[in-house]
N, C-alpha and C. Protein backbone atom coordinates (compact mmCIF):
# COMPACT_ATOMS: atom_id res chain seq x y z
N UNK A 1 -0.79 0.02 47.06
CA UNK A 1 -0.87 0.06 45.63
C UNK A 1 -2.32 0.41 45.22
N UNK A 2 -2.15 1.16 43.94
CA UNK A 2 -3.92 1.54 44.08
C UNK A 2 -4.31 0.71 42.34
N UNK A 3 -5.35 0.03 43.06
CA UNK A 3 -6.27 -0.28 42.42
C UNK A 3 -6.78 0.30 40.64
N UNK A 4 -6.74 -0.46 39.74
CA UNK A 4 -6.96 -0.03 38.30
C UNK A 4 -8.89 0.04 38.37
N UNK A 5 -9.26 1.27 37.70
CA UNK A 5 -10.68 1.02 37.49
C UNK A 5 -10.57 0.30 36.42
N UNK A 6 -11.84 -0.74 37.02
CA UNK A 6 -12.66 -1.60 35.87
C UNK A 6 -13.38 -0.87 35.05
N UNK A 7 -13.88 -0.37 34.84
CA UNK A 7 -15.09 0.34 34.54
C UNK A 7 -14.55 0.59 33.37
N UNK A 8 -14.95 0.67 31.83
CA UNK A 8 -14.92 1.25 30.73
C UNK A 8 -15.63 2.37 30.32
N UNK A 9 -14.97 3.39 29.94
CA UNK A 9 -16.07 4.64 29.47
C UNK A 9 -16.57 4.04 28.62
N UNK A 10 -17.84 4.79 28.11
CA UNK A 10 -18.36 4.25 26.91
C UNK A 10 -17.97 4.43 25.57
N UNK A 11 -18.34 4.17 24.47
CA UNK A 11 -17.91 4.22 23.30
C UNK A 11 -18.19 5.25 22.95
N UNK A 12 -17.41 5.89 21.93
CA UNK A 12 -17.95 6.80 21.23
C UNK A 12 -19.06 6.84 20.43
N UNK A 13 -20.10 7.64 19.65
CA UNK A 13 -20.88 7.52 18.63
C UNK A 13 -20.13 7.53 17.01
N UNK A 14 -20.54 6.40 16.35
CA UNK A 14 -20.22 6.50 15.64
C UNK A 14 -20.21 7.65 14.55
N UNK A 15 -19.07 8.21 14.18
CA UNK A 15 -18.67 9.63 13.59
C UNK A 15 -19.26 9.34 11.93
N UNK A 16 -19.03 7.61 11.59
CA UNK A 16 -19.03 7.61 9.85
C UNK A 16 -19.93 6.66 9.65
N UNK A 17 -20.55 6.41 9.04
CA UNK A 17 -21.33 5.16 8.83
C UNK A 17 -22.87 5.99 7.64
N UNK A 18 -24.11 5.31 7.91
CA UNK A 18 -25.11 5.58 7.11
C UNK A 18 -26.13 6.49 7.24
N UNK A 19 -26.68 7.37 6.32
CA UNK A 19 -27.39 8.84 6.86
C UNK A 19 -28.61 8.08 7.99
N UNK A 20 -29.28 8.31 8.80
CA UNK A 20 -31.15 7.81 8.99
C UNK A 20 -31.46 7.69 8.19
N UNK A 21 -31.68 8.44 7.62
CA UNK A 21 -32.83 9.07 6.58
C UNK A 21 -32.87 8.54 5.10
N UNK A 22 -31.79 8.54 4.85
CA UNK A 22 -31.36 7.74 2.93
C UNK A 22 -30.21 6.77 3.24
N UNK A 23 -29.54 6.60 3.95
CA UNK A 23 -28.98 5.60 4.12
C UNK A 23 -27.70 6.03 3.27
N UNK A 24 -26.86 7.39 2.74
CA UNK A 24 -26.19 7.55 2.13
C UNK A 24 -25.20 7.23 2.92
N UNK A 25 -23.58 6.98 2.62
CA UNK A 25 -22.69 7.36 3.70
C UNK A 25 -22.13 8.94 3.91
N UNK A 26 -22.30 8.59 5.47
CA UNK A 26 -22.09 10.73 5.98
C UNK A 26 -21.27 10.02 6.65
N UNK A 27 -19.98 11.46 6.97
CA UNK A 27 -19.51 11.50 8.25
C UNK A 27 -20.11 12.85 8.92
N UNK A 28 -19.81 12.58 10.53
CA UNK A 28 -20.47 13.71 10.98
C UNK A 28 -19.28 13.93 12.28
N UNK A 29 -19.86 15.58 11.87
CA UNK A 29 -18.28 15.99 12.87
C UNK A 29 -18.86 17.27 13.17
N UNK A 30 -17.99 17.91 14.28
CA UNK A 30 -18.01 19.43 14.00
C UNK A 30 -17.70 20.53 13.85
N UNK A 31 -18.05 22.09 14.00
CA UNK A 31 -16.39 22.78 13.69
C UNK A 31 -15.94 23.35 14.70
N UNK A 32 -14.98 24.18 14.18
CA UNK A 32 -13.64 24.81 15.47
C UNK A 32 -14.87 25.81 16.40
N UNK A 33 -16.13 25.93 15.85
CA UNK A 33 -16.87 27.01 16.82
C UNK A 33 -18.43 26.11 17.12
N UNK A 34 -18.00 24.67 17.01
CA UNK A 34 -18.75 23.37 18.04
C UNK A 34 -20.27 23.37 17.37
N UNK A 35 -20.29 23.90 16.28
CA UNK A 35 -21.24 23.25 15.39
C UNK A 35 -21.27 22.20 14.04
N UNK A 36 -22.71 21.41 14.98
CA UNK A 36 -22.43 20.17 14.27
C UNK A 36 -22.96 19.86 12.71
N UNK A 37 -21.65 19.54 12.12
CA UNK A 37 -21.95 19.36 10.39
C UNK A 37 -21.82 17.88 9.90
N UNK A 38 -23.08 17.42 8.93
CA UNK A 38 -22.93 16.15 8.40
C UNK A 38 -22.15 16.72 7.02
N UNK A 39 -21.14 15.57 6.58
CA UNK A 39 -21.12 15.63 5.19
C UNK A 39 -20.65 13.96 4.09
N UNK A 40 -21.12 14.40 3.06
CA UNK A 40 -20.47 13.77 2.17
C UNK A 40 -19.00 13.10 1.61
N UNK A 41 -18.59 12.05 2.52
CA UNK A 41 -17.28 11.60 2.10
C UNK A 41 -17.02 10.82 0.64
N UNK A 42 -17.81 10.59 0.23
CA UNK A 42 -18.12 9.86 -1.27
C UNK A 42 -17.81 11.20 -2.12
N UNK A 43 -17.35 11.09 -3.23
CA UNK A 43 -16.85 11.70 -4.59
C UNK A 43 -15.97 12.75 -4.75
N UNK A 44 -15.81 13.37 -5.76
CA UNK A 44 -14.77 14.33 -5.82
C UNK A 44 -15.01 16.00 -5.99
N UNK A 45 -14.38 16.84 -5.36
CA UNK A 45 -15.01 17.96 -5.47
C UNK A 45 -13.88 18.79 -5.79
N UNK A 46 -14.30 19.94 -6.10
CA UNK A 46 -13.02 21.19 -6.45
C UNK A 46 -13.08 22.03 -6.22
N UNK A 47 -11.79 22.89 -5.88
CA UNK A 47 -11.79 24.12 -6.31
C UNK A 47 -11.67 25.04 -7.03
N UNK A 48 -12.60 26.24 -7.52
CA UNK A 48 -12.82 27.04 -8.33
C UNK A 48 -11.73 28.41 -8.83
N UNK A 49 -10.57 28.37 -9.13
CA UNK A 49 -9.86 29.44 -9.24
C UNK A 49 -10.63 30.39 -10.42
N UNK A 50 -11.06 31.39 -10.52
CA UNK A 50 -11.51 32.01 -11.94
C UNK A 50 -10.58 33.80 -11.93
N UNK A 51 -9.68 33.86 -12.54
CA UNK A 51 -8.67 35.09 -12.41
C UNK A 51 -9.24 35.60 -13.33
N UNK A 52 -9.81 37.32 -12.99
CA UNK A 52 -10.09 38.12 -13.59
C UNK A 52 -9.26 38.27 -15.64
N UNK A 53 -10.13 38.62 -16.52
CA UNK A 53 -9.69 38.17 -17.51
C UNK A 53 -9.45 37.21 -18.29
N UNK A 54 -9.80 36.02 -17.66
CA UNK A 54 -9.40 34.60 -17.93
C UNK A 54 -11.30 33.99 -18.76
N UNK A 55 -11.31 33.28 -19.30
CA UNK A 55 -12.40 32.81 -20.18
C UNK A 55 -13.05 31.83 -19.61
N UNK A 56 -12.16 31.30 -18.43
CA UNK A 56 -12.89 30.23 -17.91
C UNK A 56 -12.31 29.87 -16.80
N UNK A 57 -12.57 29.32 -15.51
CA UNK A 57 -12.11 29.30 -13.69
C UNK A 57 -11.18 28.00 -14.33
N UNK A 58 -10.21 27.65 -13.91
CA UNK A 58 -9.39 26.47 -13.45
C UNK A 58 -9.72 25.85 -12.18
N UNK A 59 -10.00 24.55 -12.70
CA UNK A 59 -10.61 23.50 -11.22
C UNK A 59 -9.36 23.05 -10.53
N UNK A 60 -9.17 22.83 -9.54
CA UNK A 60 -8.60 22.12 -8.62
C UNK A 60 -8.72 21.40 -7.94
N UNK A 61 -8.86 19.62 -7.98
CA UNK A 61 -9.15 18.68 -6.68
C UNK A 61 -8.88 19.79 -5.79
N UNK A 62 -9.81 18.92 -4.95
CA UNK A 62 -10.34 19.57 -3.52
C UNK A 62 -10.31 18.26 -2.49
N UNK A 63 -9.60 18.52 -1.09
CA UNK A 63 -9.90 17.40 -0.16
C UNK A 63 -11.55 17.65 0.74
N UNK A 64 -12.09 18.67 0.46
CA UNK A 64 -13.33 18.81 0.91
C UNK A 64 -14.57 18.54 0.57
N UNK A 65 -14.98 18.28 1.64
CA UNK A 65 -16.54 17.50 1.18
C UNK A 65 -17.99 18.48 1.15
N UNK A 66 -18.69 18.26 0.50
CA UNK A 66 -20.37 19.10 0.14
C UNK A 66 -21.33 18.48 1.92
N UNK A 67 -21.82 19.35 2.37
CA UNK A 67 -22.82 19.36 3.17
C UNK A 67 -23.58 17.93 2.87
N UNK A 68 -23.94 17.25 3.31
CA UNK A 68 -25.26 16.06 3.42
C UNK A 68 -26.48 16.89 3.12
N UNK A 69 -27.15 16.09 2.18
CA UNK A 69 -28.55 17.35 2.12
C UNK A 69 -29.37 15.87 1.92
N UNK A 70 -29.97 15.22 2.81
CA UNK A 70 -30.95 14.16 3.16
C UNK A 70 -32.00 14.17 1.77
N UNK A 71 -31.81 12.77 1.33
CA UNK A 71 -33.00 13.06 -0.02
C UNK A 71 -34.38 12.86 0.71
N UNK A 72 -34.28 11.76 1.71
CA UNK A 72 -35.25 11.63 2.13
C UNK A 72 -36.05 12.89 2.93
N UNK A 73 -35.82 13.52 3.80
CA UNK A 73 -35.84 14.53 4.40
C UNK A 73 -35.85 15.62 3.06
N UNK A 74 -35.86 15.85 2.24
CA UNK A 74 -35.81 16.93 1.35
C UNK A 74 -37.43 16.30 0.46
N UNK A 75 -37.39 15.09 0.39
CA UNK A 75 -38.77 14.60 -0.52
C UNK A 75 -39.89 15.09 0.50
N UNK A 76 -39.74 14.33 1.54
CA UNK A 76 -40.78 14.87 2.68
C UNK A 76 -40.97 16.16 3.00
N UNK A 77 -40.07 17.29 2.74
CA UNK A 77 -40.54 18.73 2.86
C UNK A 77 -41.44 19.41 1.49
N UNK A 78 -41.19 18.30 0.48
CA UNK A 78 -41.94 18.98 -0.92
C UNK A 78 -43.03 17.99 -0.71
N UNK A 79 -43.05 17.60 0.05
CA UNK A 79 -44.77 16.75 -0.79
C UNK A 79 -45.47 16.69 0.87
N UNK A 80 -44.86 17.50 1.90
CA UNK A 80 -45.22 18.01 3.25
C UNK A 80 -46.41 19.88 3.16
């Protein structure tokens, strides 16, 4: 009979939790071509339909989230 490993892989890194930098909540993931993107799971975003002729775009909830853009990391490049 064979023997079960003990051994536990390790954990994963946590994917969701708080930026470094500002402490916002990010998740971080990446895409179908293995680059890695933080973003914004907090608030609501849309999409923009605007049909030629029309006076004004029609919004649409959106399940997608805006890029993370670090305040902290963004203060430190203007006063860097």
């Amino acid at each position: 009979m064979a023997r079960r490993p003990t051994r536990r892989p390790p954990d994963a890194a946590p994917c969701y939790g708080p930026c470094a930098g500002c402490g916002a909540p990010v998740l971080r993931g990446v895409t179908s071509t293995g680059q890695a993107v933080t973003v914004e799971p907090t608030g609501q975003t849309y999409v923009v339909v605007w049909l030629e002729g029309t006076p004004q775009p029609v919004l649409h909830p959106s399940r997608g989230y805006p890029v993370h853009r670090c305040r902290r990391e963004e203060d430190a490049c203007r006063s860097g």
